[in-house]
C-alpha atoms as a PDB file:
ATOM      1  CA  UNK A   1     -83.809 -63.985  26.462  1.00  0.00           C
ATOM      2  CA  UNK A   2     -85.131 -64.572  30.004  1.00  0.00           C
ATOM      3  CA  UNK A   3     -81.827 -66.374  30.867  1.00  0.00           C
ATOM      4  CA  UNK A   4     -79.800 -63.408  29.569  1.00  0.00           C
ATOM      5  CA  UNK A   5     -81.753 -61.541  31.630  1.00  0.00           C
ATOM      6  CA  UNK A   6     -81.943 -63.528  34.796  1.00  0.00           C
ATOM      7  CA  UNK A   7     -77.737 -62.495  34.497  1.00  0.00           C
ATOM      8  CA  UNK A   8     -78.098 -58.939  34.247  1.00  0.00           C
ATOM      9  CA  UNK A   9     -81.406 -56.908  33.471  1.00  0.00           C
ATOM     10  CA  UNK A  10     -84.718 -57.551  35.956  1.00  0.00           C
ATOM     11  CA  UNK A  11     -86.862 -54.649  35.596  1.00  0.00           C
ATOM     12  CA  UNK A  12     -87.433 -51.248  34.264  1.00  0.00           C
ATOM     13  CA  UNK A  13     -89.249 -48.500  34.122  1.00  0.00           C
ATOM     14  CA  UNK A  14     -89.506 -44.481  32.868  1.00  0.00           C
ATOM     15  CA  UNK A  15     -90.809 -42.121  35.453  1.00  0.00           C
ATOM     16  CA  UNK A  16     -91.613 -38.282  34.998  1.00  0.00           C
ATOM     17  CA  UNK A  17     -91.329 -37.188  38.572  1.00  0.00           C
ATOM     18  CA  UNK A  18     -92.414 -39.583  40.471  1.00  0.00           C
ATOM     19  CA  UNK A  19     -94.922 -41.064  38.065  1.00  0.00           C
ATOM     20  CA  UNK A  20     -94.068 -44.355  36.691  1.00  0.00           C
ATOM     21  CA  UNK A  21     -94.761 -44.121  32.631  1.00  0.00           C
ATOM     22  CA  UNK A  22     -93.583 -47.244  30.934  1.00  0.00           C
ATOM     23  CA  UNK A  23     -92.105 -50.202  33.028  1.00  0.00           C
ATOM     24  CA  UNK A  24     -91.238 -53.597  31.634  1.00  0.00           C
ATOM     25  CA  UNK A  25     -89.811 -56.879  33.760  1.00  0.00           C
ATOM     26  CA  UNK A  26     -90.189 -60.606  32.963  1.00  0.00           C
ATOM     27  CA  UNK A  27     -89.605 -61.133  36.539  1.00  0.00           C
ATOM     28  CA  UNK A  28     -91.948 -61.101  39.694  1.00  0.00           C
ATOM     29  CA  UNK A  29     -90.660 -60.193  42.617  1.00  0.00           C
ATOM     30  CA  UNK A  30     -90.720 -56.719  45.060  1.00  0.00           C
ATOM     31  CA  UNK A  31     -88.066 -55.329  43.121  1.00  0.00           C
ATOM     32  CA  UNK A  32     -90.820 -52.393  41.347  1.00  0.00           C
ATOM     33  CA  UNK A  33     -91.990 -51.738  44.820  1.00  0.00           C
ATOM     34  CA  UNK A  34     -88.200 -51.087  45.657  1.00  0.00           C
ATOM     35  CA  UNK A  35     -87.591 -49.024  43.061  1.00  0.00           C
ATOM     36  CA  UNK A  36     -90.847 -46.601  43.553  1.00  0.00           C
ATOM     37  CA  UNK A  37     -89.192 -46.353  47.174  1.00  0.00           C
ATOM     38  CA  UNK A  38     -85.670 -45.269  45.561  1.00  0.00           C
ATOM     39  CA  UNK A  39     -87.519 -43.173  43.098  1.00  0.00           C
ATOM     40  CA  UNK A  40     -89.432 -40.842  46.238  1.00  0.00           C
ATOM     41  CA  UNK A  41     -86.373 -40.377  47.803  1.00  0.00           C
ATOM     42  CA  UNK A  42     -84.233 -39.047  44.821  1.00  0.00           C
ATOM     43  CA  UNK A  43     -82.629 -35.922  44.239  1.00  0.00           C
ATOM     44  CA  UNK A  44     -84.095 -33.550  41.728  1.00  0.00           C
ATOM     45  CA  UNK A  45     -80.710 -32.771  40.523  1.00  0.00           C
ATOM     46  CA  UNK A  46     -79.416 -34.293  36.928  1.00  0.00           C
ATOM     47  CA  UNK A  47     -77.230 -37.225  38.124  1.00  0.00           C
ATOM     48  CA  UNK A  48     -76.773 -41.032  38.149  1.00  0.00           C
ATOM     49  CA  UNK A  49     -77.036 -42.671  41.231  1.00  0.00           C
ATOM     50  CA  UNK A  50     -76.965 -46.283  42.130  1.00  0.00           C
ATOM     51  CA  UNK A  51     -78.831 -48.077  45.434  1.00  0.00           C
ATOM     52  CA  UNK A  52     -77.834 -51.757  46.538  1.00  0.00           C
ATOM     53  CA  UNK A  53     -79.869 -53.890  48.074  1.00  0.00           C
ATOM     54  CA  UNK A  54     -80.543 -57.915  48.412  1.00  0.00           C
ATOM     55  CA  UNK A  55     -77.688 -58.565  45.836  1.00  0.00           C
ATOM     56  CA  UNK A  56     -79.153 -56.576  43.252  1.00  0.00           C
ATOM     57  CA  UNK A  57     -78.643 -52.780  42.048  1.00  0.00           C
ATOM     58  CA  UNK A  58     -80.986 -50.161  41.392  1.00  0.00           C
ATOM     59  CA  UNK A  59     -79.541 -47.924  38.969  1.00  0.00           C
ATOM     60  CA  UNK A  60     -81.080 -44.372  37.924  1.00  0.00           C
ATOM     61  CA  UNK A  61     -80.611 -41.756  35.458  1.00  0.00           C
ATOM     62  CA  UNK A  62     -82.479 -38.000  36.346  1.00  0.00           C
ATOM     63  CA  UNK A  63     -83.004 -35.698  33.898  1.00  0.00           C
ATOM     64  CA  UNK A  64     -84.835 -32.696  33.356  1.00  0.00           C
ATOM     65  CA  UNK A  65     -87.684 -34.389  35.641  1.00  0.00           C
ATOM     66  CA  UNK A  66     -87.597 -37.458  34.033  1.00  0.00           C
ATOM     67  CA  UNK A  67     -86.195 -40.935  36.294  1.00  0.00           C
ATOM     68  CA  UNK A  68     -85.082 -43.202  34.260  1.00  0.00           C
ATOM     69  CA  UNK A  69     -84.249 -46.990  36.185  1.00  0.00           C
ATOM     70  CA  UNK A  70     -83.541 -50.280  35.925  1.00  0.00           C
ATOM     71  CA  UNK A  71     -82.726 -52.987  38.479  1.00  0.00           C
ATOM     72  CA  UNK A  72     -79.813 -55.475  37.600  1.00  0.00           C
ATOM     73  CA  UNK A  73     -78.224 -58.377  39.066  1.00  0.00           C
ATOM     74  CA  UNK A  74     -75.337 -57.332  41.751  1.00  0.00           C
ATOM     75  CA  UNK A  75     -72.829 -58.952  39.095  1.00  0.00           C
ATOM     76  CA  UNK A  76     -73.627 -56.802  36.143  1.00  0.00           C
ATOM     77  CA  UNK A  77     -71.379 -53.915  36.134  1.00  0.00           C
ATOM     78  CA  UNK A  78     -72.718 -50.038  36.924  1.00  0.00           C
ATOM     79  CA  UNK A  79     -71.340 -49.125  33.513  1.00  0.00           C
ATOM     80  CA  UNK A  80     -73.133 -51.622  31.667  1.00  0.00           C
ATOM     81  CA  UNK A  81     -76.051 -50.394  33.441  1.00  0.00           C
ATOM     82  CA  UNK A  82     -75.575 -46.806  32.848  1.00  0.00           C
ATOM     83  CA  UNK A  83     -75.237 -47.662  29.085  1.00  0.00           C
ATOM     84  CA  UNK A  84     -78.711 -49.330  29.002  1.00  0.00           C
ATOM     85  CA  UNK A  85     -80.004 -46.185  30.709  1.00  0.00           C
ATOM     86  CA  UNK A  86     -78.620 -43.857  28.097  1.00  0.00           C
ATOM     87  CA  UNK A  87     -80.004 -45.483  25.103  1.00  0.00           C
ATOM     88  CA  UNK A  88     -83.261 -45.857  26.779  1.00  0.00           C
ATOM     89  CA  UNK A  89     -83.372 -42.065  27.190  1.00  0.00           C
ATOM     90  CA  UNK A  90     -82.143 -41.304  24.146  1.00  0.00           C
ATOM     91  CA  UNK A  91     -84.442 -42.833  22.235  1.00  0.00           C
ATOM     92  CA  UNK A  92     -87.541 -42.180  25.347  1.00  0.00           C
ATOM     93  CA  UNK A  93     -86.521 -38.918  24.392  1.00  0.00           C
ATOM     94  CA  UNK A  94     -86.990 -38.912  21.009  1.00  0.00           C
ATOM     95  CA  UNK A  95     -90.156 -40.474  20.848  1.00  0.00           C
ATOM     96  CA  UNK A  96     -91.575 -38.558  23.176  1.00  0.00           C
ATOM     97  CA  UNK A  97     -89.504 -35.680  24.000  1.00  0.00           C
ATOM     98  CA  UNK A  98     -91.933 -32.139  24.311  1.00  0.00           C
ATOM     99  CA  UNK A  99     -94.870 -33.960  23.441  1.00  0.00           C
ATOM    100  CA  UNK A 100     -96.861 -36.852  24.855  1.00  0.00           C
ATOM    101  CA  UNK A 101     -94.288 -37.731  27.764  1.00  0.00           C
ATOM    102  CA  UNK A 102     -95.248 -34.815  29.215  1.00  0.00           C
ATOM    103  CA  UNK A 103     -99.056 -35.449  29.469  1.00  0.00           C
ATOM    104  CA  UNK A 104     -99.310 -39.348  29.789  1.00  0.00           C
ATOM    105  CA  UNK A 105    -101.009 -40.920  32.613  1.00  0.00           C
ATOM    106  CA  UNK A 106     -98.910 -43.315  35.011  1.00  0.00           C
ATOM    107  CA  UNK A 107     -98.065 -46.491  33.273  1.00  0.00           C
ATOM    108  CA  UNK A 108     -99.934 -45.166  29.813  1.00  0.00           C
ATOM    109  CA  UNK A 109     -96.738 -45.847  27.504  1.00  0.00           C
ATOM    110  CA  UNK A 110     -96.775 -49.536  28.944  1.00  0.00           C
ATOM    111  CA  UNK A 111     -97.963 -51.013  25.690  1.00  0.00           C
ATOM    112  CA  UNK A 112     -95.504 -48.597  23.428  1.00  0.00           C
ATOM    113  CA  UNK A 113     -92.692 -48.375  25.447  1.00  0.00           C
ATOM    114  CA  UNK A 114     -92.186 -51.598  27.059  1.00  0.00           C
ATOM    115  CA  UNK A 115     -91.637 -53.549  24.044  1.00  0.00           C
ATOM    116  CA  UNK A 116     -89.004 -50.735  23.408  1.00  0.00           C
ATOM    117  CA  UNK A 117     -86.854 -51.301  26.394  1.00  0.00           C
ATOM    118  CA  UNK A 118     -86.969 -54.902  26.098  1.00  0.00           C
ATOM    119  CA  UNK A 119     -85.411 -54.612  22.494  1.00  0.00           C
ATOM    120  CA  UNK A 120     -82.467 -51.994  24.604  1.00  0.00           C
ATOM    121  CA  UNK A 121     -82.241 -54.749  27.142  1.00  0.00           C
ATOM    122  CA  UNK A 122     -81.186 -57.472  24.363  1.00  0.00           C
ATOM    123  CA  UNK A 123     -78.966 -55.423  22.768  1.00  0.00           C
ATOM    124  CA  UNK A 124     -76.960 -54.231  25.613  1.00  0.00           C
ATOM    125  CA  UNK A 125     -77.199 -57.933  26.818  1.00  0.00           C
ATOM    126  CA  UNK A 126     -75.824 -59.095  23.187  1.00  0.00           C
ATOM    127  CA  UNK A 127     -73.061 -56.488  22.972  1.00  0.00           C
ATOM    128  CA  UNK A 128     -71.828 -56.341  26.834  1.00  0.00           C
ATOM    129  CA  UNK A 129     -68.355 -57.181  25.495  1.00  0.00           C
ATOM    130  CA  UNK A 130     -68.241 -54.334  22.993  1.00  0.00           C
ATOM    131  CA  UNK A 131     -69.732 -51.822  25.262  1.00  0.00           C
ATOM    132  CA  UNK A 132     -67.110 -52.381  27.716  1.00  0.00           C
ATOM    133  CA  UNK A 133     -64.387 -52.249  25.400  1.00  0.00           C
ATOM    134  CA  UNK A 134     -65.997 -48.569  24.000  1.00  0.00           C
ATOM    135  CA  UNK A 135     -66.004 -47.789  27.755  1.00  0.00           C
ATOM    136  CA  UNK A 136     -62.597 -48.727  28.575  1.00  0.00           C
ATOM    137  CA  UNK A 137     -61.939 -46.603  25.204  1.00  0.00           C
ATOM    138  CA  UNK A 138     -63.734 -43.565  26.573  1.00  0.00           C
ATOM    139  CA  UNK A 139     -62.361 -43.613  30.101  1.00  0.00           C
ATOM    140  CA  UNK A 140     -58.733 -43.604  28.547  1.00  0.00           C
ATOM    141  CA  UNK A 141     -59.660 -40.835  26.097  1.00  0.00           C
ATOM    142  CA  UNK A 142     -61.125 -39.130  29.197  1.00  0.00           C
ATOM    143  CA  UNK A 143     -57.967 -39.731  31.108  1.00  0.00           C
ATOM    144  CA  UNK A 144     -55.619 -38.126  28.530  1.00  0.00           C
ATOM    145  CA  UNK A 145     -57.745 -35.264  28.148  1.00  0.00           C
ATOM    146  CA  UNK A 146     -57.431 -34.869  32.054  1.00  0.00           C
ATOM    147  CA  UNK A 147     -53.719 -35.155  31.995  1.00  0.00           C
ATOM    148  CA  UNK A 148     -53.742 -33.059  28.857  1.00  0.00           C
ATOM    149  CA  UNK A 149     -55.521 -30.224  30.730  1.00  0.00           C
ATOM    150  CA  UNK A 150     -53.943 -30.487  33.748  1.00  0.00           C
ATOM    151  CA  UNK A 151     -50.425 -30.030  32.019  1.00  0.00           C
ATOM    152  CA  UNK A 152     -52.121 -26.566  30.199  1.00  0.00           C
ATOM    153  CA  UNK A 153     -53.321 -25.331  33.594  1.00  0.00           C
ATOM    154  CA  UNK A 154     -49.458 -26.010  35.253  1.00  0.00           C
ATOM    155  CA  UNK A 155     -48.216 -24.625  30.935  1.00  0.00           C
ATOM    156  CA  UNK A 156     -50.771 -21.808  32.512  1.00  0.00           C
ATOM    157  CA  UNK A 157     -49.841 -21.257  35.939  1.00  0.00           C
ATOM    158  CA  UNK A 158     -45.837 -21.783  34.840  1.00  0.00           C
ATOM    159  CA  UNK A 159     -46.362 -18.761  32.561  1.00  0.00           C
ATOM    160  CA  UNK A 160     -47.827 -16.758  35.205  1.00  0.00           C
ATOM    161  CA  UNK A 161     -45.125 -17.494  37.377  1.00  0.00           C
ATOM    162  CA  UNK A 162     -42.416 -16.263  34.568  1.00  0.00           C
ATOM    163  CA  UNK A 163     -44.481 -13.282  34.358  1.00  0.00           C
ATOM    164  CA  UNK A 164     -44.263 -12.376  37.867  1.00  0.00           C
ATOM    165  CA  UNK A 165     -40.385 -13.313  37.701  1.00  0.00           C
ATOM    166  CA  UNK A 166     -39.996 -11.116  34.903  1.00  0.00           C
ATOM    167  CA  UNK A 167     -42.003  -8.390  36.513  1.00  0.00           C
ATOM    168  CA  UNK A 168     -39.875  -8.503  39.603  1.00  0.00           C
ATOM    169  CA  UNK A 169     -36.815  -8.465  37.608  1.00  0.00           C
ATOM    170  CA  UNK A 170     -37.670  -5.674  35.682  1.00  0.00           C
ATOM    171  CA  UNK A 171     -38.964  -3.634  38.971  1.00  0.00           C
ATOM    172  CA  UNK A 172     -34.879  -4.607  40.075  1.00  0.00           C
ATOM    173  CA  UNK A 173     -33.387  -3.351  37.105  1.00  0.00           C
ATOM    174  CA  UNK A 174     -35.612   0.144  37.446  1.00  0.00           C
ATOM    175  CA  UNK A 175     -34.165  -0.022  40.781  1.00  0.00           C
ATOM    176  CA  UNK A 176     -30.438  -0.772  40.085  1.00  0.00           C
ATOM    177  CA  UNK A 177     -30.838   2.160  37.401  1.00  0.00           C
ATOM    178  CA  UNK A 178     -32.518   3.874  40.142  1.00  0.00           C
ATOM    179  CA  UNK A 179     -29.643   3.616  42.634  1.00  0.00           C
ATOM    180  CA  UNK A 180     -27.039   3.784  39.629  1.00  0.00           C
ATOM    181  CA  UNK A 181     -28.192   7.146  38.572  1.00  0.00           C
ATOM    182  CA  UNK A 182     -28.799   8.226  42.307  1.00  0.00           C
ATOM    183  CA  UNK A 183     -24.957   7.218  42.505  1.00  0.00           C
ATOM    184  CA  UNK A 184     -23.816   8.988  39.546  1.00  0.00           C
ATOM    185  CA  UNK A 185     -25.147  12.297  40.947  1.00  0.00           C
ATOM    186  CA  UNK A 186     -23.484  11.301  44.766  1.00  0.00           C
ATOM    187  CA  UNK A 187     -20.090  10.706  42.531  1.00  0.00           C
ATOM    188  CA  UNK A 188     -20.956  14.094  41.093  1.00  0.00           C
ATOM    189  CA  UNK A 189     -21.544  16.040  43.132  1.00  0.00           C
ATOM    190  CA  UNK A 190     -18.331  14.492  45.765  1.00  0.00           C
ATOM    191  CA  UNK A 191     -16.364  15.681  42.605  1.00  0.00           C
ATOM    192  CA  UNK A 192     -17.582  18.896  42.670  1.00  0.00           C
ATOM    193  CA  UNK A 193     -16.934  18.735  46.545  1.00  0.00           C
ATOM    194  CA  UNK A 194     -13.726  17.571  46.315  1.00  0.00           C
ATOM    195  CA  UNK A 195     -12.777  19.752  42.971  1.00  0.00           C
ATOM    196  CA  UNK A 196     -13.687  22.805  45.437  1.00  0.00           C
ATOM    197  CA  UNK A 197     -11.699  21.583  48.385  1.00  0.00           C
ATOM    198  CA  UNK A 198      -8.895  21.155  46.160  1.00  0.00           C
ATOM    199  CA  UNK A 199      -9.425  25.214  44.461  1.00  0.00           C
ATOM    200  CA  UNK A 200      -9.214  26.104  47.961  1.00  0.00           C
ATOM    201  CA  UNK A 201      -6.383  23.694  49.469  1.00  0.00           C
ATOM    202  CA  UNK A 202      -4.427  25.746  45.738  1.00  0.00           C
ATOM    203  CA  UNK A 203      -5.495  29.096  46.602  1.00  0.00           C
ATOM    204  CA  UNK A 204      -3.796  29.032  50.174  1.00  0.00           C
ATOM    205  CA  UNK A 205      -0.925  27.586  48.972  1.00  0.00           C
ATOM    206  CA  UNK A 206      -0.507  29.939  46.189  1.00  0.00           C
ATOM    207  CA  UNK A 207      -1.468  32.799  48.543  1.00  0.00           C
ATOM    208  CA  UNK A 208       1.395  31.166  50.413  1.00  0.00           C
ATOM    209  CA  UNK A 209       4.259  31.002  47.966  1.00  0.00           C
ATOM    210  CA  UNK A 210       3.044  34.294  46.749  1.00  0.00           C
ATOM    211  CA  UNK A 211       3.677  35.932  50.637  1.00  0.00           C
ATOM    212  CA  UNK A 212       6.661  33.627  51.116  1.00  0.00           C
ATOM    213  CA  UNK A 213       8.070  35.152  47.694  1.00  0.00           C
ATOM    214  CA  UNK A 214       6.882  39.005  48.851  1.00  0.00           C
ATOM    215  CA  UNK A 215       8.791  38.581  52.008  1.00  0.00           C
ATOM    216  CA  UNK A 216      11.735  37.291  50.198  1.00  0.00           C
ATOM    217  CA  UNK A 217      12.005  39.941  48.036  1.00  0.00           C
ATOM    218  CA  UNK A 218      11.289  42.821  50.838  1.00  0.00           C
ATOM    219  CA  UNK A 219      14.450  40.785  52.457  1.00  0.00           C
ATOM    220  CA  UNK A 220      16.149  41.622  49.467  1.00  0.00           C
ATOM    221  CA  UNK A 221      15.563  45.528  48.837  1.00  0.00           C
ATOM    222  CA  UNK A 222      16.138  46.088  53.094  1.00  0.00           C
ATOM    223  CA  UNK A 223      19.693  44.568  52.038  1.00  0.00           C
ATOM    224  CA  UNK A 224      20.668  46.356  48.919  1.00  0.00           C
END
């Protein structure tokens, strides 16, 4: 075990705030003094967030006022390192979730908890190779459902766009019937126009044969 770990894992510990709860190394070394530094100066915000110094990695895990660490060798990957973190808070949790974790005294849960995380230490050690494959898995699977969503939001944003193409198409027809109709009643009404022109331009004409014929026959009777 202590040359697994000597590869990956060097210390760890559970924190609620900045009180240190449970730790557990096999190591000496500053490294616990480096983390309680990290620990001070980190966000109270639910996150993961990772620190490197003197080719080693201090990775945390905040939640709901809980810190949850551990230091690892540079080579060991952040994922592998963020796995340990979640199955130590899962089961933290669980144990002591709403109860006794929220009450203990710095370092109290040494003698429970350290054993624990030494036990999550081996078996993250023992199945690095599966882990990585499950995260590999995951990050696809979070991929596609990226892509996936993406494409629904364009699906989305493409039906919005027909919408508004449809919209404006239908505001031009109402128009074209719009202008039709206005042009219907402009024909109209030019008939009517032109229909009364027309009366008229007959009227003089026939007012025309009619005194052309009158004056005829007066020419007629002044003969006879």
């Amino acid at each position: 075990m202590a040359g697994m770990n000597q590869e990956s894992f060097i210390y760890s510990f559970v924190a609620r705030g900045t009180v240190v709860l449970a730790e557990y190394t096999e190591f000496t070394g500053n490294f616990p003094a480096i983390a309680a530094q990290c620990l001070q100066r980190l966000p109270s915000s639910n996150d993961k967030f990772t620190y490197n110094c003197d080719h080693h990695t201090f990775n945390f895990l905040v939640e709901d006022g809980y810190a949850y660490c551990v230091v690892a060798k540079e080579a060991t990957s952040k994922q592998i390192s963020i796995a340990f973190l979640e199955r130590m808070r899962a089961d933290f949790k669980q144990r002591y979730g709403g109860g006794k974790a929220g009450t203990a005294m710095a370092k109290s849960l040494n003698k429970e908890f350290g054993p624990v995380m030494k036990e999550h230490m081996k078996y993250i050690i023992d199945h690095t190779e599966e882990i990585e494959k499950l995260l590999k898995v995951k990050a696809q699977v979070s991929e596609v459902k990226s892509i996936m969503l993406g494409n629904i939001d364009k699906a989305i944003e493409r039906g919005e766009n027909i919408n508004t193409l449809a919209d404006k198409t239908e505001n031009l027809r109402n128009e074209a019937h719009t202008y039709k109709d206005r042009g219907t009643q402009i024909r109209r009404k030019m008939w009517y126009q032109n229909m009364k022109i027309k009366l008229v331009v007959f009227g003089i004409l026939l007012l025309l044969v009619l005194i052309i014929w009158l004056s005829i026959c007066r020419g007629f009777n002044c003969t006879n």
